[in-house]
N, C-alpha and C. Protein backbone atom coordinates (compact mmCIF):
# COMPACT_ATOMS: atom_id res chain seq x y z
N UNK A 1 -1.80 -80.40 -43.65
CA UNK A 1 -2.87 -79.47 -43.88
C UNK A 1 -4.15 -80.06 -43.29
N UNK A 2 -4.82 -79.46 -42.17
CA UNK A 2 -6.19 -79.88 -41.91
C UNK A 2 -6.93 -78.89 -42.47
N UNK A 3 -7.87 -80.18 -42.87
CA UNK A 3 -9.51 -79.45 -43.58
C UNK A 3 -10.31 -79.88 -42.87
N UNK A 4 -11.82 -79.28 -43.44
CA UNK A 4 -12.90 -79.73 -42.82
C UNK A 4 -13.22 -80.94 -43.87
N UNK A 5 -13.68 -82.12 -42.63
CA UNK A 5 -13.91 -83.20 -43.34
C UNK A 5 -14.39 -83.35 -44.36
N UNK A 6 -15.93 -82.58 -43.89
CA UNK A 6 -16.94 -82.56 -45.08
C UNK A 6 -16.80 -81.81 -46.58
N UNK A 7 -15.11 -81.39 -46.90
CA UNK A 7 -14.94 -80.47 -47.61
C UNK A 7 -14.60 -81.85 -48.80
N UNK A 8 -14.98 -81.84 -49.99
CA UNK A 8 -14.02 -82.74 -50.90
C UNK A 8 -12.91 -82.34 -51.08
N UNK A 9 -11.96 -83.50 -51.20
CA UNK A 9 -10.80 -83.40 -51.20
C UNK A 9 -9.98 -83.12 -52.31
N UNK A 10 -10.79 -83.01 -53.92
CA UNK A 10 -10.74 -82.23 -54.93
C UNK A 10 -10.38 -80.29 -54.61
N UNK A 11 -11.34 -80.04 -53.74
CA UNK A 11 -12.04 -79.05 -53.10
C UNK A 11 -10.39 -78.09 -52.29
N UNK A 12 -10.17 -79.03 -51.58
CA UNK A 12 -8.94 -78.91 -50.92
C UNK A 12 -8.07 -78.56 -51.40
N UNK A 13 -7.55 -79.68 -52.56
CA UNK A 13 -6.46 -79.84 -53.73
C UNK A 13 -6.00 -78.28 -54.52
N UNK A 14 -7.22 -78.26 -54.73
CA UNK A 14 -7.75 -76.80 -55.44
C UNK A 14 -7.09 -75.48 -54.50
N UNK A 15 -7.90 -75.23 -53.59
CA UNK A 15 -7.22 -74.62 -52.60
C UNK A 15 -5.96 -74.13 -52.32
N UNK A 16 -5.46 -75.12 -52.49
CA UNK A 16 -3.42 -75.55 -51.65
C UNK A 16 -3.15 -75.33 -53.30
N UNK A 17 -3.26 -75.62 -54.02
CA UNK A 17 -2.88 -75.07 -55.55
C UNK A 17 -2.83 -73.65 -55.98
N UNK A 18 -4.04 -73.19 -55.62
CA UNK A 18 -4.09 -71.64 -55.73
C UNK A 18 -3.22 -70.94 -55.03
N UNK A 19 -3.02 -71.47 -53.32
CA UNK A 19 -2.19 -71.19 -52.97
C UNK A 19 -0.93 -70.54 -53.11
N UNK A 20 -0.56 -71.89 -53.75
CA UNK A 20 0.80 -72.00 -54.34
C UNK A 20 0.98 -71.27 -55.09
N UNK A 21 -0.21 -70.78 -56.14
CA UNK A 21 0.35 -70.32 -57.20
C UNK A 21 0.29 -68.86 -57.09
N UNK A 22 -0.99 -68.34 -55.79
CA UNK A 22 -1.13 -66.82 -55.93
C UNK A 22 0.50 -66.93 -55.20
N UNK A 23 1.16 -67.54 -54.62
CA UNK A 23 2.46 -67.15 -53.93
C UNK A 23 3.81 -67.17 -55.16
N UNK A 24 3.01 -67.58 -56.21
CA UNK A 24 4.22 -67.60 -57.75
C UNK A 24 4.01 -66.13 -58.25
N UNK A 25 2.68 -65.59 -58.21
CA UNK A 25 2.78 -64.68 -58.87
C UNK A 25 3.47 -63.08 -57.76
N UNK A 26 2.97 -63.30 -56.42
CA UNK A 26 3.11 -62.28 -56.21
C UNK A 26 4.84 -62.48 -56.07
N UNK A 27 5.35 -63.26 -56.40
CA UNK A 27 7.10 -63.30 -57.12
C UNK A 27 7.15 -62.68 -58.12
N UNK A 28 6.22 -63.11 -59.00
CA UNK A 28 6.82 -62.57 -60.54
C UNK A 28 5.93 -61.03 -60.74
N UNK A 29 5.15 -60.31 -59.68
CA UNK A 29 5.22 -58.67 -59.67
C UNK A 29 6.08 -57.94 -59.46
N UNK A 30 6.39 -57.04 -60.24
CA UNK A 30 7.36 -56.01 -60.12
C UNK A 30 7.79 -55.99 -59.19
N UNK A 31 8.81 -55.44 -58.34
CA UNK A 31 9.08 -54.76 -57.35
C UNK A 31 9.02 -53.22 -57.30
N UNK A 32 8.44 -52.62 -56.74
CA UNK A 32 8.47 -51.00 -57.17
C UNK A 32 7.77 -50.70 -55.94
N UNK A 33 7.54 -48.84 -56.36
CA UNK A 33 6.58 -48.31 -55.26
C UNK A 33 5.08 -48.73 -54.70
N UNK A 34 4.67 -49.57 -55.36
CA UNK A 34 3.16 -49.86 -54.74
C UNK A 34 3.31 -50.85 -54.42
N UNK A 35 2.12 -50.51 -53.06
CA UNK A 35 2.12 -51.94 -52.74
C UNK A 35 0.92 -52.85 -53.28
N UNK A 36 1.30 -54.12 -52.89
CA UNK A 36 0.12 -54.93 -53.16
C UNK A 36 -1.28 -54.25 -53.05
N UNK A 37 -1.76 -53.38 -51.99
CA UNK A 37 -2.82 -52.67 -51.79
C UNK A 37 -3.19 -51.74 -52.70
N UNK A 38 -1.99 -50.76 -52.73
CA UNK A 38 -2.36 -49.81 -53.66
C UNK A 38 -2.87 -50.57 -55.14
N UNK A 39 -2.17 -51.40 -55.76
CA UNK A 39 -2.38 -51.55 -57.47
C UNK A 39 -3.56 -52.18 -57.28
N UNK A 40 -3.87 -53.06 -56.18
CA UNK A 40 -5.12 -53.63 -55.95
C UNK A 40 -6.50 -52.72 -56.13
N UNK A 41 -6.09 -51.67 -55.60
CA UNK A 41 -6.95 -50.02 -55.42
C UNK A 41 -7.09 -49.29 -56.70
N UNK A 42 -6.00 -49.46 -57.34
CA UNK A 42 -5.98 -48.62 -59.08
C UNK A 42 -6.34 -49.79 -59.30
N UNK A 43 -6.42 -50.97 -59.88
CA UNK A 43 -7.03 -52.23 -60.77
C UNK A 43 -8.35 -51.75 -60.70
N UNK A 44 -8.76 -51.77 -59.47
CA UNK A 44 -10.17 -51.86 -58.98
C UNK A 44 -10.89 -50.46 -59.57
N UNK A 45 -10.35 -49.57 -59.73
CA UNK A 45 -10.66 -48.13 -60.28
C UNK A 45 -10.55 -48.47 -61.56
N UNK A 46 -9.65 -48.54 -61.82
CA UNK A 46 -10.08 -48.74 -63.92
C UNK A 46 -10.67 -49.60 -64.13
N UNK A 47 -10.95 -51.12 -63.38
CA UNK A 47 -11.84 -51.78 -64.08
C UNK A 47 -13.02 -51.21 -64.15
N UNK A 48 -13.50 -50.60 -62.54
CA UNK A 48 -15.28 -50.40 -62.26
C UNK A 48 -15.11 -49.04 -62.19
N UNK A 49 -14.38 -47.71 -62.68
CA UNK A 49 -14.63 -46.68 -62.89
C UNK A 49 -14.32 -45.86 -61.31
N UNK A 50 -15.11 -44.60 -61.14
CA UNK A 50 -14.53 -43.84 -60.01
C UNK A 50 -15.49 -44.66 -58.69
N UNK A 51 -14.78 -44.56 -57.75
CA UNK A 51 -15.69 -45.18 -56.24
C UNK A 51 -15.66 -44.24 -55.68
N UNK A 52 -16.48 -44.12 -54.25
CA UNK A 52 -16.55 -42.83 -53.24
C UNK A 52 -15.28 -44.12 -52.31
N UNK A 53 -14.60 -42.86 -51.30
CA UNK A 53 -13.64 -43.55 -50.47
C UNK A 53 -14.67 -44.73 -49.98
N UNK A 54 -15.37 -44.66 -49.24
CA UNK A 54 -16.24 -45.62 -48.30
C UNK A 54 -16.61 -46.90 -49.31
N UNK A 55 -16.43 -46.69 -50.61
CA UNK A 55 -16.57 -48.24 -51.29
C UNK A 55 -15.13 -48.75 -51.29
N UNK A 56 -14.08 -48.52 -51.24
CA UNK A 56 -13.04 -49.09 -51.23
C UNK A 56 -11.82 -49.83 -50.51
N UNK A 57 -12.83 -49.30 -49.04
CA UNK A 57 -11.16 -50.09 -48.01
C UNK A 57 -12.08 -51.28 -47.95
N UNK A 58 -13.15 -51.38 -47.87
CA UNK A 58 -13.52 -53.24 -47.39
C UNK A 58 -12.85 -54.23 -48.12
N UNK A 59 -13.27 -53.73 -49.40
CA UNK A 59 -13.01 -55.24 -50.52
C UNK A 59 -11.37 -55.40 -50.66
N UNK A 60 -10.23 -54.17 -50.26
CA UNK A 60 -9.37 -54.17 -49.89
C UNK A 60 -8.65 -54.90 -48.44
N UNK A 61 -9.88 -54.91 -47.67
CA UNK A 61 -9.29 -55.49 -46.09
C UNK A 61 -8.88 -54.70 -45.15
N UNK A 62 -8.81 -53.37 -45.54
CA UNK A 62 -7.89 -52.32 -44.75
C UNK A 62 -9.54 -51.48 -44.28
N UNK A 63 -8.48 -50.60 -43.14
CA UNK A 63 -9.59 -49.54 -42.94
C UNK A 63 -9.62 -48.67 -43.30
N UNK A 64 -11.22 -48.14 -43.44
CA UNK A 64 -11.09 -46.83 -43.83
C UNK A 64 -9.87 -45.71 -43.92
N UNK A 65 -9.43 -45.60 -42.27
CA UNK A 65 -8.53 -44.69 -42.24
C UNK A 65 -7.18 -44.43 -42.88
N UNK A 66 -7.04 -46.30 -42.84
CA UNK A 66 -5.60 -46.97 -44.03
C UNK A 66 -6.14 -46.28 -45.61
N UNK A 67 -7.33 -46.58 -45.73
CA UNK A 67 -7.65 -45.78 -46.95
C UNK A 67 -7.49 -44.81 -47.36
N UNK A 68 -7.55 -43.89 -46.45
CA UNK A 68 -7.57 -42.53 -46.71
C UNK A 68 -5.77 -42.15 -46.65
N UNK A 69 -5.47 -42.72 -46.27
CA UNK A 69 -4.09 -42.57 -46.25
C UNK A 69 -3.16 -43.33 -47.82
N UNK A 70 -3.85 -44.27 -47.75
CA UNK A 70 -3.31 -44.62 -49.09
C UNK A 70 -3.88 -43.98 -50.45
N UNK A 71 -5.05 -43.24 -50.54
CA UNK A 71 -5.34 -42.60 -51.38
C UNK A 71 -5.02 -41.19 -51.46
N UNK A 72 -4.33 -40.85 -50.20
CA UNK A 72 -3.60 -39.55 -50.26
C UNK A 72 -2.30 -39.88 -50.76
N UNK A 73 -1.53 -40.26 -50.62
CA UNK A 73 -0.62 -41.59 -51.19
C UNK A 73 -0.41 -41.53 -52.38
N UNK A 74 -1.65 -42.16 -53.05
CA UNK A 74 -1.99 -42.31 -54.44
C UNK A 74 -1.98 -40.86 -55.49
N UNK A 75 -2.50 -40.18 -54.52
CA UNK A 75 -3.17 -38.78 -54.94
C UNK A 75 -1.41 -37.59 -55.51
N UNK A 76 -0.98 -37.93 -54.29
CA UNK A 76 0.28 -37.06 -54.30
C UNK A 76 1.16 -37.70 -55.24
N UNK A 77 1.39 -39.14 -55.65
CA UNK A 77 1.74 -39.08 -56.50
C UNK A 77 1.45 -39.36 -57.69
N UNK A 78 0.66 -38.57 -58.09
CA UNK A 78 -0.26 -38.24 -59.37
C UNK A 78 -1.31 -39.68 -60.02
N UNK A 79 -1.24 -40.82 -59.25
CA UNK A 79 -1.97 -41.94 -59.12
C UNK A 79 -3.35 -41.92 -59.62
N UNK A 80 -3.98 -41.37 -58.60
CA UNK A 80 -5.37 -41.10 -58.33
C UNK A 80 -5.84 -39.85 -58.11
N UNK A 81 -7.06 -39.44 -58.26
CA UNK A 81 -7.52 -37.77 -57.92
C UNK A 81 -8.76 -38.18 -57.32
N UNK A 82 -8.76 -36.86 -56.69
CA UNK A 82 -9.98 -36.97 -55.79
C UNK A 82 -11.20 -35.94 -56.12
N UNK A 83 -12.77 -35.80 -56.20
CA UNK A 83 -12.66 -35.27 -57.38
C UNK A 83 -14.50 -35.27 -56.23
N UNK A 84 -15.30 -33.88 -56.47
CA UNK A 84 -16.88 -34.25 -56.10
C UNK A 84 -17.59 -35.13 -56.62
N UNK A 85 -18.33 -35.99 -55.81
CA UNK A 85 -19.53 -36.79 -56.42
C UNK A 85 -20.45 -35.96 -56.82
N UNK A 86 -20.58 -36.23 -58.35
CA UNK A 86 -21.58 -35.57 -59.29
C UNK A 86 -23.53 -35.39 -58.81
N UNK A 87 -23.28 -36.94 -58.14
CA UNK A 87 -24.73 -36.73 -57.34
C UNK A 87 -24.98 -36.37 -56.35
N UNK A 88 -23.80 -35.99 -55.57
CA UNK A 88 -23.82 -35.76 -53.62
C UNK A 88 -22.64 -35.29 -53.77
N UNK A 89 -22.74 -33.10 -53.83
CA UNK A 89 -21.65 -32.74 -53.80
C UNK A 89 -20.84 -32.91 -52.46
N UNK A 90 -21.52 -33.42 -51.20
CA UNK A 90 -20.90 -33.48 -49.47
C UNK A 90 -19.78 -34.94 -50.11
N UNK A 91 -19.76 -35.94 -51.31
CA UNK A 91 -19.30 -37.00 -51.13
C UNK A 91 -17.74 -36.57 -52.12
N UNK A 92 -16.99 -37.52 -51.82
CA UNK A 92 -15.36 -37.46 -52.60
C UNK A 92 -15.96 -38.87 -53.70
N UNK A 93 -15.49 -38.48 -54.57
CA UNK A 93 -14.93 -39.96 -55.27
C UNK A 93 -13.52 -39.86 -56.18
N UNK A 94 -12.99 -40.94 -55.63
CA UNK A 94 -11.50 -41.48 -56.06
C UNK A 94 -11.69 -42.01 -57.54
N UNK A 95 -10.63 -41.32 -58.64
CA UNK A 95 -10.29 -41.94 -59.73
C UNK A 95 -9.18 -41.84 -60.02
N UNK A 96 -8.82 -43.41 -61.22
CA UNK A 96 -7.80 -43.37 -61.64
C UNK A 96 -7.20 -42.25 -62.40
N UNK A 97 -5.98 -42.25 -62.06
CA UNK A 97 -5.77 -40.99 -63.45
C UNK A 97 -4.29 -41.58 -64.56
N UNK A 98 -4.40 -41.58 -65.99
CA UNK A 98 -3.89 -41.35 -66.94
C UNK A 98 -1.79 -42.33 -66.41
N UNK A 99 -1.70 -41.71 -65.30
CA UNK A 99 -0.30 -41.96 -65.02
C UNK A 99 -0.96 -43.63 -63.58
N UNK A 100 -2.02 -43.44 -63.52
CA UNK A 100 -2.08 -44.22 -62.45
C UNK A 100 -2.15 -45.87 -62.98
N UNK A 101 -3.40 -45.21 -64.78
CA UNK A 101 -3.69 -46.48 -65.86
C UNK A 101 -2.21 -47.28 -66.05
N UNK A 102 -1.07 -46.31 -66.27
CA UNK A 102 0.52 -46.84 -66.99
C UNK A 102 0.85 -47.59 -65.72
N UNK A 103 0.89 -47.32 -64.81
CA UNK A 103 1.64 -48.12 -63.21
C UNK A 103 0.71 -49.34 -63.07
N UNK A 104 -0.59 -49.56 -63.63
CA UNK A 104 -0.93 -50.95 -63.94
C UNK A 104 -1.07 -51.66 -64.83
N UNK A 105 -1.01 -50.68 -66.15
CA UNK A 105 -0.54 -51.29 -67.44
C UNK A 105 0.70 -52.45 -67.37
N UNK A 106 2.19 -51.08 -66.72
CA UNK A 106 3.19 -51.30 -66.52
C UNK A 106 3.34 -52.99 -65.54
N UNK A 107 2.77 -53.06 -64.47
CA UNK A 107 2.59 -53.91 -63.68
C UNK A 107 2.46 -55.40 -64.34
N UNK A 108 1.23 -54.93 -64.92
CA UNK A 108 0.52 -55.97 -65.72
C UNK A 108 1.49 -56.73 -66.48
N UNK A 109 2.00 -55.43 -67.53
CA UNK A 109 3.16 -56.04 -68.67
C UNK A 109 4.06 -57.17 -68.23
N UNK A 110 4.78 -56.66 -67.42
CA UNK A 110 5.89 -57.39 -66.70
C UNK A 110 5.55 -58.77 -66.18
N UNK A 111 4.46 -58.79 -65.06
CA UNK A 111 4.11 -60.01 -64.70
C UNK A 111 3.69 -60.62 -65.76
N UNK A 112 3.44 -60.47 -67.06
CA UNK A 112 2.72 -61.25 -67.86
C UNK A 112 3.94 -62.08 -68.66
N UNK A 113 5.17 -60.93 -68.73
CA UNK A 113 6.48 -61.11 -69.84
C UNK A 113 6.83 -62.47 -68.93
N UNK A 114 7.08 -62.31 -67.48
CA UNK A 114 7.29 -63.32 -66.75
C UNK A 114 6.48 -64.85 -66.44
N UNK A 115 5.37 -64.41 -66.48
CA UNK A 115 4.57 -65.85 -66.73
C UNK A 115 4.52 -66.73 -68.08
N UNK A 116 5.07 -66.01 -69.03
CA UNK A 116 5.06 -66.23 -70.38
C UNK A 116 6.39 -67.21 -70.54
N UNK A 117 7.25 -66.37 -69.94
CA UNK A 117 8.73 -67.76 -69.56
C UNK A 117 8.38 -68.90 -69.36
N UNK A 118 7.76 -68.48 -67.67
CA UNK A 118 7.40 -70.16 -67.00
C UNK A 118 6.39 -70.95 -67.94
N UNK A 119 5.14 -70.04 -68.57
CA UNK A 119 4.32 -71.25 -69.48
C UNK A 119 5.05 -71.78 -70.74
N UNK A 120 6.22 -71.14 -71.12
CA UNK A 120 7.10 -71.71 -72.33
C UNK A 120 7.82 -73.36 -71.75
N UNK A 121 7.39 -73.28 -70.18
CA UNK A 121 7.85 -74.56 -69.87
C UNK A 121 6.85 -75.79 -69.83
N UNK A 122 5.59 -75.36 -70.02
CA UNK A 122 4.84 -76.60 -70.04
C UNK A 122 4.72 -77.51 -71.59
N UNK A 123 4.21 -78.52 -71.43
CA UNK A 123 3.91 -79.13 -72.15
C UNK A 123 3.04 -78.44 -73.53
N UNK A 124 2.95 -78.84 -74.39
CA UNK A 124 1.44 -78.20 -75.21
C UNK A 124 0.12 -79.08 -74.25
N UNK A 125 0.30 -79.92 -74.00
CA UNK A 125 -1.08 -80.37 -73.28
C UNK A 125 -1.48 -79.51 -72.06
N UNK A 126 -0.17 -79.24 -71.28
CA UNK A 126 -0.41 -78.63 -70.11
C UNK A 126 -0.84 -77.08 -70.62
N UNK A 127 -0.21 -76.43 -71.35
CA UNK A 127 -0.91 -75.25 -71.90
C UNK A 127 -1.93 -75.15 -71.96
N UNK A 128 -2.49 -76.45 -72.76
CA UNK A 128 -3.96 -75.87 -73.35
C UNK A 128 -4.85 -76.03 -72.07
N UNK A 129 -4.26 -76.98 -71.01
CA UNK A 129 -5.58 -76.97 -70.01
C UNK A 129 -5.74 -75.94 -69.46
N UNK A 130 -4.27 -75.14 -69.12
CA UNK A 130 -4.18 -73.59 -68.12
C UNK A 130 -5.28 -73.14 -69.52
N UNK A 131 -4.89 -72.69 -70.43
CA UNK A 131 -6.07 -71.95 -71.36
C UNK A 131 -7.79 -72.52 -71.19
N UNK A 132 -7.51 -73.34 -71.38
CA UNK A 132 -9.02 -73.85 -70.62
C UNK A 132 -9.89 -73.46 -69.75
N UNK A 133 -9.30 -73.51 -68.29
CA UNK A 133 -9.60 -73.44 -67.08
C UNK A 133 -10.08 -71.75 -66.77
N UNK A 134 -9.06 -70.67 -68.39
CA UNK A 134 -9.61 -69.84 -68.01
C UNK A 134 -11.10 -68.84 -67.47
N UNK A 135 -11.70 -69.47 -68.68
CA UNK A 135 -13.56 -69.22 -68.09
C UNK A 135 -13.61 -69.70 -67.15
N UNK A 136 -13.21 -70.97 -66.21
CA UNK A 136 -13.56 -71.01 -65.07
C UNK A 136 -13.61 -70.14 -64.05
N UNK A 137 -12.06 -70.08 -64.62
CA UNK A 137 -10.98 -69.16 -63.39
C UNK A 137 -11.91 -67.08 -63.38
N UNK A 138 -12.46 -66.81 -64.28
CA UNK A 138 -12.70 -66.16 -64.75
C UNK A 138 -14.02 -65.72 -63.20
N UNK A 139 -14.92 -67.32 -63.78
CA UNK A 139 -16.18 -66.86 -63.64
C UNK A 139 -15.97 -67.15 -61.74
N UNK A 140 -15.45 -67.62 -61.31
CA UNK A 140 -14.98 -67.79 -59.73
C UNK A 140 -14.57 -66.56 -59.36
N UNK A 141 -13.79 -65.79 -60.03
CA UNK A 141 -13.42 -64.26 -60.12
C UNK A 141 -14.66 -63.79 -59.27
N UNK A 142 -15.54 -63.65 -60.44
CA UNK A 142 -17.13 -63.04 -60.58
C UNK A 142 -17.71 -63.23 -59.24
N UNK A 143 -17.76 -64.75 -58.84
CA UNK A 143 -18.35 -65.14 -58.06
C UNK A 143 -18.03 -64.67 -56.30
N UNK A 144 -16.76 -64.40 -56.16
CA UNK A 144 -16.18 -64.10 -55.32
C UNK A 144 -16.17 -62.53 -55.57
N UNK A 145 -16.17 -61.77 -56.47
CA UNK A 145 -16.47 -60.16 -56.33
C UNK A 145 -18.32 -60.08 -55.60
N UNK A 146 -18.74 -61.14 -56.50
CA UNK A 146 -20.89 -60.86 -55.90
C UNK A 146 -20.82 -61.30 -54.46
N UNK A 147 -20.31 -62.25 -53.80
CA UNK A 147 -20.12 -62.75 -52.35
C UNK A 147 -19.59 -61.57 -51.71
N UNK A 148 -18.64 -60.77 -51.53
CA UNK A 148 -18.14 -60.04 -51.22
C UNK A 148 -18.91 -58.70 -51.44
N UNK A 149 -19.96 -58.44 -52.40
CA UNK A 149 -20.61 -57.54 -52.16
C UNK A 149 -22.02 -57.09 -51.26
């Protein structure tokens, strides 16, 4: 693995860990009809409520046009609705809907039943640090949604 020198090597460690581990979880997600993009797209709707299309393919990575295609996608199968902006009837805004909440409920459940196995394998010490780390892990979340905005 090359880094940049000036990076600490804590810094690094960290990195190649997350790695690893965002590559554990996207194992232990369902397999089903959505993709990584889409549930990424409904998460992002129920956490922060309805978006207009044009807030949603960036923080996704995709383009617009991928957008619009995946929210037709979404739409047809009863996912998401598309619906006038209350302040700018010329604008769309995308929301979750009712069956779209259960397909990430559902999501959620599962990966969680499954991580719950693997943490039945740590230590109690090692537990409590993953519990720990969560405010960290939390607030890096945060930090990386405000960078990105």
């Amino acid at each position: 693995m090359t880094t940049d020198p000036t990076m600490p090597a804590e810094d690094a460690a960290v990195a190649a860990g997350f790695e690893r581990f965002y590559e554990t979880l996207r194992r232990l997600t369902p397999r089903g009809p959505l993709s990584l993009t889409a549930a990424s797209t409904l998460r992002r709707l129920e956490r922060s409520g309805p978006h207009r299309l044009c807030e949603l393919y960036a923080p996704e990575g995709i383009s617009q046009p991928a957008m619009t295609q995946l929210v037709t996608r979404l739409e047809k199968e009863g996912l998401a609705e598309r619906t006038s902006d209350p302040s700018d009837g010329r604008a769309v805004v995308v929301s979750i809907t009712e069956a779209g909440r259960e397909a990430v409920s559902h999501r959620r459940r599962v990966r969680a039943e499954a991580l719950s196995e693997l943490l039945q394998g740590l230590t109690p010490e090692q537990y409590e640090a993953v519990v720990a780390a969560l405010p960290a892990l939390e607030r890096l979340s945060d930090l990386a949604t405000e960078q990105a905005s």
